[in-house]
N, C-alpha and C. Protein backbone atom coordinates (compact mmCIF):
# COMPACT_ATOMS: atom_id res chain seq x y z
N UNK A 1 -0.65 -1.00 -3.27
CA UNK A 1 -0.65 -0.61 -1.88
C UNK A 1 -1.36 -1.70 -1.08
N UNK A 2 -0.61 -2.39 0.15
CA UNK A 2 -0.97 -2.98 1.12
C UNK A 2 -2.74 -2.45 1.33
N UNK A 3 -3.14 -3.68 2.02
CA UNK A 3 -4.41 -3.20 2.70
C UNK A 3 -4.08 -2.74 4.01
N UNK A 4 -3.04 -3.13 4.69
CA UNK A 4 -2.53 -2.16 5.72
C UNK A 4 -1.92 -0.77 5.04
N UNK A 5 -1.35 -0.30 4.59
CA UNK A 5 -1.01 0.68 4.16
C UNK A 5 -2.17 1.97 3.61
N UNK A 6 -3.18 0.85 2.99
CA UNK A 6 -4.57 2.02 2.54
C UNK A 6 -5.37 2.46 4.14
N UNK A 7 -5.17 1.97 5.46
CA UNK A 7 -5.77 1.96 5.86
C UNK A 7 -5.23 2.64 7.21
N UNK A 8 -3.93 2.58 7.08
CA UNK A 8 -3.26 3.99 7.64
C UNK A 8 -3.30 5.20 6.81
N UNK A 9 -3.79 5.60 5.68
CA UNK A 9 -3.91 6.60 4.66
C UNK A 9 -5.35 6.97 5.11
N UNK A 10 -6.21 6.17 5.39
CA UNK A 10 -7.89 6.46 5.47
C UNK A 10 -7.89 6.91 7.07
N UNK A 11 -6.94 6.52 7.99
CA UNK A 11 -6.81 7.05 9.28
C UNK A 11 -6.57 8.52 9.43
N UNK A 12 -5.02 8.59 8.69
CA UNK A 12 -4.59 9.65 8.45
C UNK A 12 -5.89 10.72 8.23
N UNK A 13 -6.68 10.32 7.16
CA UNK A 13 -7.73 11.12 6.86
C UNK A 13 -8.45 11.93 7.78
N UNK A 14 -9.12 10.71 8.84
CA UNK A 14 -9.90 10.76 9.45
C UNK A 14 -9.36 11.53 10.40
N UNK A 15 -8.36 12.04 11.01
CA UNK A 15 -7.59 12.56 12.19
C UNK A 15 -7.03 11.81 12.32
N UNK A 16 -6.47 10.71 12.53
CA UNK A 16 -5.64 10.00 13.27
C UNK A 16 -6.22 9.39 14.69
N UNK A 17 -7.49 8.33 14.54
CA UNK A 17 -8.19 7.84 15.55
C UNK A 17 -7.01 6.76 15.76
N UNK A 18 -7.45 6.73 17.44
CA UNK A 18 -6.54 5.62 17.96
C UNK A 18 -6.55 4.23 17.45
N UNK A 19 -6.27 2.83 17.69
CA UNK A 19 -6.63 2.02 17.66
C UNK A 19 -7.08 1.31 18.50
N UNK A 20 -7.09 1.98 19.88
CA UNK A 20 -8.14 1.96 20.70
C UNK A 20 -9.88 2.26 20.04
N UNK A 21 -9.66 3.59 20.17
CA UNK A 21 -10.46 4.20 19.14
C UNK A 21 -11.58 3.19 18.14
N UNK A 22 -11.01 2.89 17.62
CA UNK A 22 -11.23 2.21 16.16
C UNK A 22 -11.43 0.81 16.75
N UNK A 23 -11.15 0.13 17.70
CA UNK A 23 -11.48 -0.78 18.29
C UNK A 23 -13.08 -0.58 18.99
N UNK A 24 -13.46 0.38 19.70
CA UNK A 24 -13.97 0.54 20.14
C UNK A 24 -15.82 0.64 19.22
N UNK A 25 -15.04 1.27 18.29
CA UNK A 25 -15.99 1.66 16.78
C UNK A 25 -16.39 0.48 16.68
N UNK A 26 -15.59 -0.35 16.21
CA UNK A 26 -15.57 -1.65 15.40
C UNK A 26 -15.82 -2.54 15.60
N UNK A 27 -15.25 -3.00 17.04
CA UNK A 27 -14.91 -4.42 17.21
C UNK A 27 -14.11 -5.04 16.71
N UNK A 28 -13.07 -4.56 16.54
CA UNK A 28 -11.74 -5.17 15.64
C UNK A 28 -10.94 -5.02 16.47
N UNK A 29 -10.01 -5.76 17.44
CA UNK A 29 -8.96 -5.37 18.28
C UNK A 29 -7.82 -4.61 17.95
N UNK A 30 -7.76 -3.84 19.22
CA UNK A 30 -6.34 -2.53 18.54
C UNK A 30 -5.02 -3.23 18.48
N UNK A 31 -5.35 -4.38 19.20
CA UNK A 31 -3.98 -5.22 18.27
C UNK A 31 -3.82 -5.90 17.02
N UNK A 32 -5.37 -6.69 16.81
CA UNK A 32 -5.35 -6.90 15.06
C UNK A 32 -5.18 -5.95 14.45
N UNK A 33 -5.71 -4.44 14.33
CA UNK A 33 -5.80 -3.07 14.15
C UNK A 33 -4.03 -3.09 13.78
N UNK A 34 -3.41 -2.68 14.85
CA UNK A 34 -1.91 -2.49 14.70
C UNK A 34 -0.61 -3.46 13.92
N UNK A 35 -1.09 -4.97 13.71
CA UNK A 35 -0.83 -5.50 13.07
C UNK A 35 -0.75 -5.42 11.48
N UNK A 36 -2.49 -5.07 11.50
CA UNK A 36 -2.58 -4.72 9.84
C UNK A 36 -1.85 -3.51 9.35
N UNK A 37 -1.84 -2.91 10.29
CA UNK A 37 -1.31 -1.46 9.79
C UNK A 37 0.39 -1.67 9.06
N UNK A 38 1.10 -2.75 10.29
CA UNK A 38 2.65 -2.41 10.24
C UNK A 38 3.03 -3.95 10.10
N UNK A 39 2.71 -4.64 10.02
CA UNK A 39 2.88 -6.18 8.91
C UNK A 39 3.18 -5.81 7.22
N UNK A 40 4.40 -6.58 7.14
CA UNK A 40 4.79 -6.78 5.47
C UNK A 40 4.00 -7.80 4.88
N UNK A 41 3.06 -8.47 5.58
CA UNK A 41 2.41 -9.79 4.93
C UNK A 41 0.83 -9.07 5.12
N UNK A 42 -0.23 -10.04 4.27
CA UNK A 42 -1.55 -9.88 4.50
C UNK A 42 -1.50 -10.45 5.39
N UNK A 43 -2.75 -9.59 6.53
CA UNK A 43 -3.09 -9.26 8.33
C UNK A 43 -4.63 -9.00 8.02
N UNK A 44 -5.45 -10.16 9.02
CA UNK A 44 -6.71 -9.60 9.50
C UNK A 44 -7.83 -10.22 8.10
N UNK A 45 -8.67 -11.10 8.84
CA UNK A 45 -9.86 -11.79 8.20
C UNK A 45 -10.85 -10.40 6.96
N UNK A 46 -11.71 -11.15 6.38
CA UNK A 46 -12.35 -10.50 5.67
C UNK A 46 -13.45 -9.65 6.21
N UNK A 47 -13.69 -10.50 7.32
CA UNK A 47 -14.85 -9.83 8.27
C UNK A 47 -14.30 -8.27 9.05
N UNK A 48 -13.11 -8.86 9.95
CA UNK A 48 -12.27 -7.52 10.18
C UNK A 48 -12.01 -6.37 9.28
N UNK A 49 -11.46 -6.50 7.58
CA UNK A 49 -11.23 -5.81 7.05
C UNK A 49 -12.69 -5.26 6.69
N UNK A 50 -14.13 -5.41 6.28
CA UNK A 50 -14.93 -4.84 5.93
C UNK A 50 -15.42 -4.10 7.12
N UNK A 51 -15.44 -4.32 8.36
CA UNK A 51 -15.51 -3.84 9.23
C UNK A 51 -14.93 -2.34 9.41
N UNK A 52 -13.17 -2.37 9.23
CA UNK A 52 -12.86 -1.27 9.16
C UNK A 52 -13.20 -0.47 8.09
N UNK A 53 -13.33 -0.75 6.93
CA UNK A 53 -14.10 -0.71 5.76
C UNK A 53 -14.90 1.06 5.87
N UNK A 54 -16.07 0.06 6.60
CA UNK A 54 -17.35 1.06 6.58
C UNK A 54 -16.71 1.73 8.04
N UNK A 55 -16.16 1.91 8.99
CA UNK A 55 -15.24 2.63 9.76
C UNK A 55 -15.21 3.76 8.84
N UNK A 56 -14.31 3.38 8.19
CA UNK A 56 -13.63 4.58 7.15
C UNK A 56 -14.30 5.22 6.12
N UNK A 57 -15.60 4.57 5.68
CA UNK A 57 -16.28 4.95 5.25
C UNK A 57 -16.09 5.38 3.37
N UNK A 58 -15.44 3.58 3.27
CA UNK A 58 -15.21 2.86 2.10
C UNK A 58 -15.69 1.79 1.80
N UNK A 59 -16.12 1.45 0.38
CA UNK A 59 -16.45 0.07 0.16
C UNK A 59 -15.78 -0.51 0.30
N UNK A 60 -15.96 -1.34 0.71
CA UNK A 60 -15.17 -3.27 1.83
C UNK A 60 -14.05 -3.74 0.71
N UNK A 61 -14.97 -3.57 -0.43
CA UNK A 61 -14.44 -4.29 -1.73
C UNK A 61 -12.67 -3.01 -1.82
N UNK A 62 -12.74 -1.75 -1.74
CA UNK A 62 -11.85 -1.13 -1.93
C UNK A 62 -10.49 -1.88 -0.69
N UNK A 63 -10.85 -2.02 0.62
CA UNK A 63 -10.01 -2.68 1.49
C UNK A 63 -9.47 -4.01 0.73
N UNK A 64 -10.43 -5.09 0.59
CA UNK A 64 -10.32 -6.18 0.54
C UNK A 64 -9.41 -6.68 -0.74
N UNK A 65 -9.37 -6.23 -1.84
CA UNK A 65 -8.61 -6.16 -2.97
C UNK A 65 -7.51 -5.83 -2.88
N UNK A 66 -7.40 -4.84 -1.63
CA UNK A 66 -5.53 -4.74 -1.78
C UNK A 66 -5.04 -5.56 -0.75
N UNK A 67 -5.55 -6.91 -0.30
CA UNK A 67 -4.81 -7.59 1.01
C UNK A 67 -4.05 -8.31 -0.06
N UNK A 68 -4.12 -9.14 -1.11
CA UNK A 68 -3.01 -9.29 -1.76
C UNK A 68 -1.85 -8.94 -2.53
N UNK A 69 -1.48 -7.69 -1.80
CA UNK A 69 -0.61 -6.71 -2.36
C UNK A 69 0.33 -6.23 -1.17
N UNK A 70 0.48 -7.31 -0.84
CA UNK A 70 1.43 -7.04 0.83
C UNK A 70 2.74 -6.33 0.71
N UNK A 71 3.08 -5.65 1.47
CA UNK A 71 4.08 -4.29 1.37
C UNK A 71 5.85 -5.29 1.17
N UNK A 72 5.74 -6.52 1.61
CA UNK A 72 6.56 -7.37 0.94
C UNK A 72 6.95 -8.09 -0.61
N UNK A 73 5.90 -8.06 -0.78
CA UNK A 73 5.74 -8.35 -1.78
C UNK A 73 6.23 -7.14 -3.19
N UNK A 74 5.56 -6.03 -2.98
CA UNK A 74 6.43 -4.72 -3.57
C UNK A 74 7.70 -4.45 -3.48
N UNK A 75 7.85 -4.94 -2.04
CA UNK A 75 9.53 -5.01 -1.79
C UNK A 75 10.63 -5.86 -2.82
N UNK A 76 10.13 -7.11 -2.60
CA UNK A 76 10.69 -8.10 -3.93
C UNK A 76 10.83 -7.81 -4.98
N UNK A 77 9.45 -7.36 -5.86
CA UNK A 77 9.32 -6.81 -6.80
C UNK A 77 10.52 -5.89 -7.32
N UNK A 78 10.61 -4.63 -6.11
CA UNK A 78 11.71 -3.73 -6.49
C UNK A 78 12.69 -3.60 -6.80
N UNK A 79 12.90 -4.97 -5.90
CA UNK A 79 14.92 -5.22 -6.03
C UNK A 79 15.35 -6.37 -7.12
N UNK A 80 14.16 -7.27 -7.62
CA UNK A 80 14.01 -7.75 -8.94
C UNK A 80 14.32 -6.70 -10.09
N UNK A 81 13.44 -5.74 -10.10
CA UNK A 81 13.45 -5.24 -11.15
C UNK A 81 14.54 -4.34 -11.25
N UNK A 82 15.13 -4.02 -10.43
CA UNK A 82 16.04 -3.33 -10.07
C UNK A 82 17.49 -3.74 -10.58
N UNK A 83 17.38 -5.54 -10.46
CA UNK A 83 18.31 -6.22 -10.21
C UNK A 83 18.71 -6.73 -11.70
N UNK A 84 17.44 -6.95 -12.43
CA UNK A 84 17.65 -7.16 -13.73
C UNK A 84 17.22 -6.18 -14.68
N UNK A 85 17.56 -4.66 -14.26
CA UNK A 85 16.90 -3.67 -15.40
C UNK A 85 15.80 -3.71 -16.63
N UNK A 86 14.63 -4.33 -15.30
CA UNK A 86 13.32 -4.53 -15.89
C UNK A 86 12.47 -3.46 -15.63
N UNK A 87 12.14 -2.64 -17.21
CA UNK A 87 11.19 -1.61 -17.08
C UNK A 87 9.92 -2.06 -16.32
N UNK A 88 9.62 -1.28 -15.12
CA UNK A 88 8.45 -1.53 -14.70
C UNK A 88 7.05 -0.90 -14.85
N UNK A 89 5.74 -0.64 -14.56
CA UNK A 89 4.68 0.07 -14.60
C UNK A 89 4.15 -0.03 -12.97
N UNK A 90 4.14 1.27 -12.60
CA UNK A 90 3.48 1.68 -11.27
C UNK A 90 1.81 2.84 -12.05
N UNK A 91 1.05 1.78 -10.68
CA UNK A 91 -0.69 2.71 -10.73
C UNK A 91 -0.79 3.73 -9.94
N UNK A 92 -0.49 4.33 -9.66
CA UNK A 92 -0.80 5.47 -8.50
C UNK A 92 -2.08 5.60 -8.54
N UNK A 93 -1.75 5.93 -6.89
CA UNK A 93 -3.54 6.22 -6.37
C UNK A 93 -4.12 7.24 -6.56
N UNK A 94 -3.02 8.58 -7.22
CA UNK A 94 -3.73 9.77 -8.15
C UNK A 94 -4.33 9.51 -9.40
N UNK A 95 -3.84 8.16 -9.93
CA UNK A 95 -4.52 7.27 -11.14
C UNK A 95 -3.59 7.29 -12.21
N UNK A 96 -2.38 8.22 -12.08
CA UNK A 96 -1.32 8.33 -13.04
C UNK A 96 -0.77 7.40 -13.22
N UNK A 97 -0.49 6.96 -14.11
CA UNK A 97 0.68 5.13 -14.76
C UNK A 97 1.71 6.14 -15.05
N UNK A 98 2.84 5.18 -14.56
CA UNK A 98 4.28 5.68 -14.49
C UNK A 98 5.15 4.34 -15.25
N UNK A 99 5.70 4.29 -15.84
CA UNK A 99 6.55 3.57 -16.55
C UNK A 99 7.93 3.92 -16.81
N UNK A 100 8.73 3.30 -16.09
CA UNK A 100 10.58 2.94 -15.78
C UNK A 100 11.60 2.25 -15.44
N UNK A 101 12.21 2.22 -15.52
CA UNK A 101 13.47 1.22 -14.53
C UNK A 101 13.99 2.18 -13.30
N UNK A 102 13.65 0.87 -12.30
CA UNK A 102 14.24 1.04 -10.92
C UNK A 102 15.77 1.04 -10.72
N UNK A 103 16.26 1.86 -10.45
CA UNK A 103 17.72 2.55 -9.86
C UNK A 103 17.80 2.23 -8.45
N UNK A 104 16.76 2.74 -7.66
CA UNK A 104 16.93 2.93 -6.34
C UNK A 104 15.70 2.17 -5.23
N UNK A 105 15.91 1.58 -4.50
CA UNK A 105 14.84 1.87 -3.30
C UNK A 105 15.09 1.41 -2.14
N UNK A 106 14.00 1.44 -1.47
CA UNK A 106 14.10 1.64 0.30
C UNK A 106 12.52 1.20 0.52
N UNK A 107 12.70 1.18 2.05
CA UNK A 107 11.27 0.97 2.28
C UNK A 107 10.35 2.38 2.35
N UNK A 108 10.72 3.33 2.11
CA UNK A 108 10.15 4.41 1.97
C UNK A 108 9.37 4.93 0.28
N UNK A 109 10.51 5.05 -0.45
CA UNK A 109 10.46 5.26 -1.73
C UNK A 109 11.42 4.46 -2.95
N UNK A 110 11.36 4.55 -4.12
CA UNK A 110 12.51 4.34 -5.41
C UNK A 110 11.94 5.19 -6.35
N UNK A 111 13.38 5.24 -6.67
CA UNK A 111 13.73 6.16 -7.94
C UNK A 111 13.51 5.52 -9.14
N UNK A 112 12.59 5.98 -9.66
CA UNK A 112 12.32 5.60 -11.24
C UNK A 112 12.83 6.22 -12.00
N UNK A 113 13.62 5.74 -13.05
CA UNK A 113 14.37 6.40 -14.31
C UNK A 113 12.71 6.36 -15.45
N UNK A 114 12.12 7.70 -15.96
CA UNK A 114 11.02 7.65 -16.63
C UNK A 114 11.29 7.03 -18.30
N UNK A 115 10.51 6.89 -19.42
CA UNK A 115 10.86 6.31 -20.58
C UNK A 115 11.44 7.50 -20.90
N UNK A 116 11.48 8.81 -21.00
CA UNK A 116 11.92 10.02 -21.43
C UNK A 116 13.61 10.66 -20.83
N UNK A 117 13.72 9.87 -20.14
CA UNK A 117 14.64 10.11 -19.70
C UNK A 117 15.03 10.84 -17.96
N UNK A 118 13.93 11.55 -17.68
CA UNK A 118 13.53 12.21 -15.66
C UNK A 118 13.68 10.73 -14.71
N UNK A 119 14.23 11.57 -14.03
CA UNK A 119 14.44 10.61 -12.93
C UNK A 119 13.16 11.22 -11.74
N UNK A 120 12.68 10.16 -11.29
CA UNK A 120 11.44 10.66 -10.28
C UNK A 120 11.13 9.69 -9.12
N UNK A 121 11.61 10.31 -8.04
CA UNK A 121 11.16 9.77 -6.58
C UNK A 121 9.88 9.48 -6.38
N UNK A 122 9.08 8.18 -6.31
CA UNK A 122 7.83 7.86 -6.12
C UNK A 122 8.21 7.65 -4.36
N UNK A 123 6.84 8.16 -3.72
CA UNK A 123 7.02 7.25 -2.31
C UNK A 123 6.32 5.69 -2.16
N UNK A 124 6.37 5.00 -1.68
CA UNK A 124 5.86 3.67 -2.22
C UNK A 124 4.83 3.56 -1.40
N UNK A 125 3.86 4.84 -0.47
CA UNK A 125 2.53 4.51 -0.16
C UNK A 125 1.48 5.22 -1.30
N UNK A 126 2.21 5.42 -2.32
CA UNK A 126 1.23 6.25 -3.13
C UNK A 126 1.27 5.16 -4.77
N UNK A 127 2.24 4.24 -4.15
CA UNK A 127 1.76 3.07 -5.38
C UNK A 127 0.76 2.41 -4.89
N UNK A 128 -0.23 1.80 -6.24
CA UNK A 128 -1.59 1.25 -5.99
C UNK A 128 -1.61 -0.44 -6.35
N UNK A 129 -0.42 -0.42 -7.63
CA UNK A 129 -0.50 -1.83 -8.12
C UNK A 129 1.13 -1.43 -8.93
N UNK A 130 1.02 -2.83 -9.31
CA UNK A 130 2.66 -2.38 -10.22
C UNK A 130 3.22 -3.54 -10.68
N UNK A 131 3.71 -4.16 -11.90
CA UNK A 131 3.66 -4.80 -12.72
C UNK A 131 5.02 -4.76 -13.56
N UNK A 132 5.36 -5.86 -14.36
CA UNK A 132 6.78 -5.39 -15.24
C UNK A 132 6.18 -4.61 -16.69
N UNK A 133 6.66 -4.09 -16.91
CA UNK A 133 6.50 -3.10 -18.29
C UNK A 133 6.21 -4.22 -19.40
């Protein structure tokens, strides 16, 4: 999961503060703010991200580790593995490892065919990391 993506999840949490809001908190502009959120690439310095960090009322280190995990980058991944029926391994952020070949995806979710044979709709803000099998 994007560090934009964990950090619309930690919003979500919180109520759904503006990015006004959260600008205001922070000192992080609600346009760097809105960038990180909805950018396919890593968005927003280290200083910014620890900033929102303790905002949210997470270690920095939890933000900062997923900026190289840009929501593009998963994208590629998908249609690779997809493309050459390469079993993959997804981390979920419930902590469950999932292991399958990709059938399907979108920018929303893909369908994992499991080693057992279930087919199972992951949404792709609830992947954490993900790797070839």
């Amino acid at each position: 999961m994007s560090a934009g993506d964990y950090l619309r999840y930690l919003r979500a949490l919180k109520g759904g503060p503006t990015p006004s809001e959260i600008e205001k908190a922070t000192g992080v502009s609600a346009s760097v703010y809105r960038q990180i959120e909805q950018r396919y690439r890593a968005v927003g310095t280290e200083e910014e991200l620890t900033k929102l960090a303790e905002y949210f009322g997470v270690d920095p280190k939890e933000v900062l580790d997923r900026q190289p995990w840009a929501r593009k980058d998963l994208s590629a991944f998908l249609v690779d593995a997809e493309e050459q029926g390469q079993p993959v391994r997804f981390y979920l952020r419930t902590g469950e490892v999932l292991t399958g070949k990709v059938h399907w995806s979108d920018l929303g979710a893909a369908l994992l065919e499991l080693e057992d044979g279930r087919q199972l709709v992951v949404q792709r803000h609830m992947i954490d990391r993900w790797e070839v099998a």
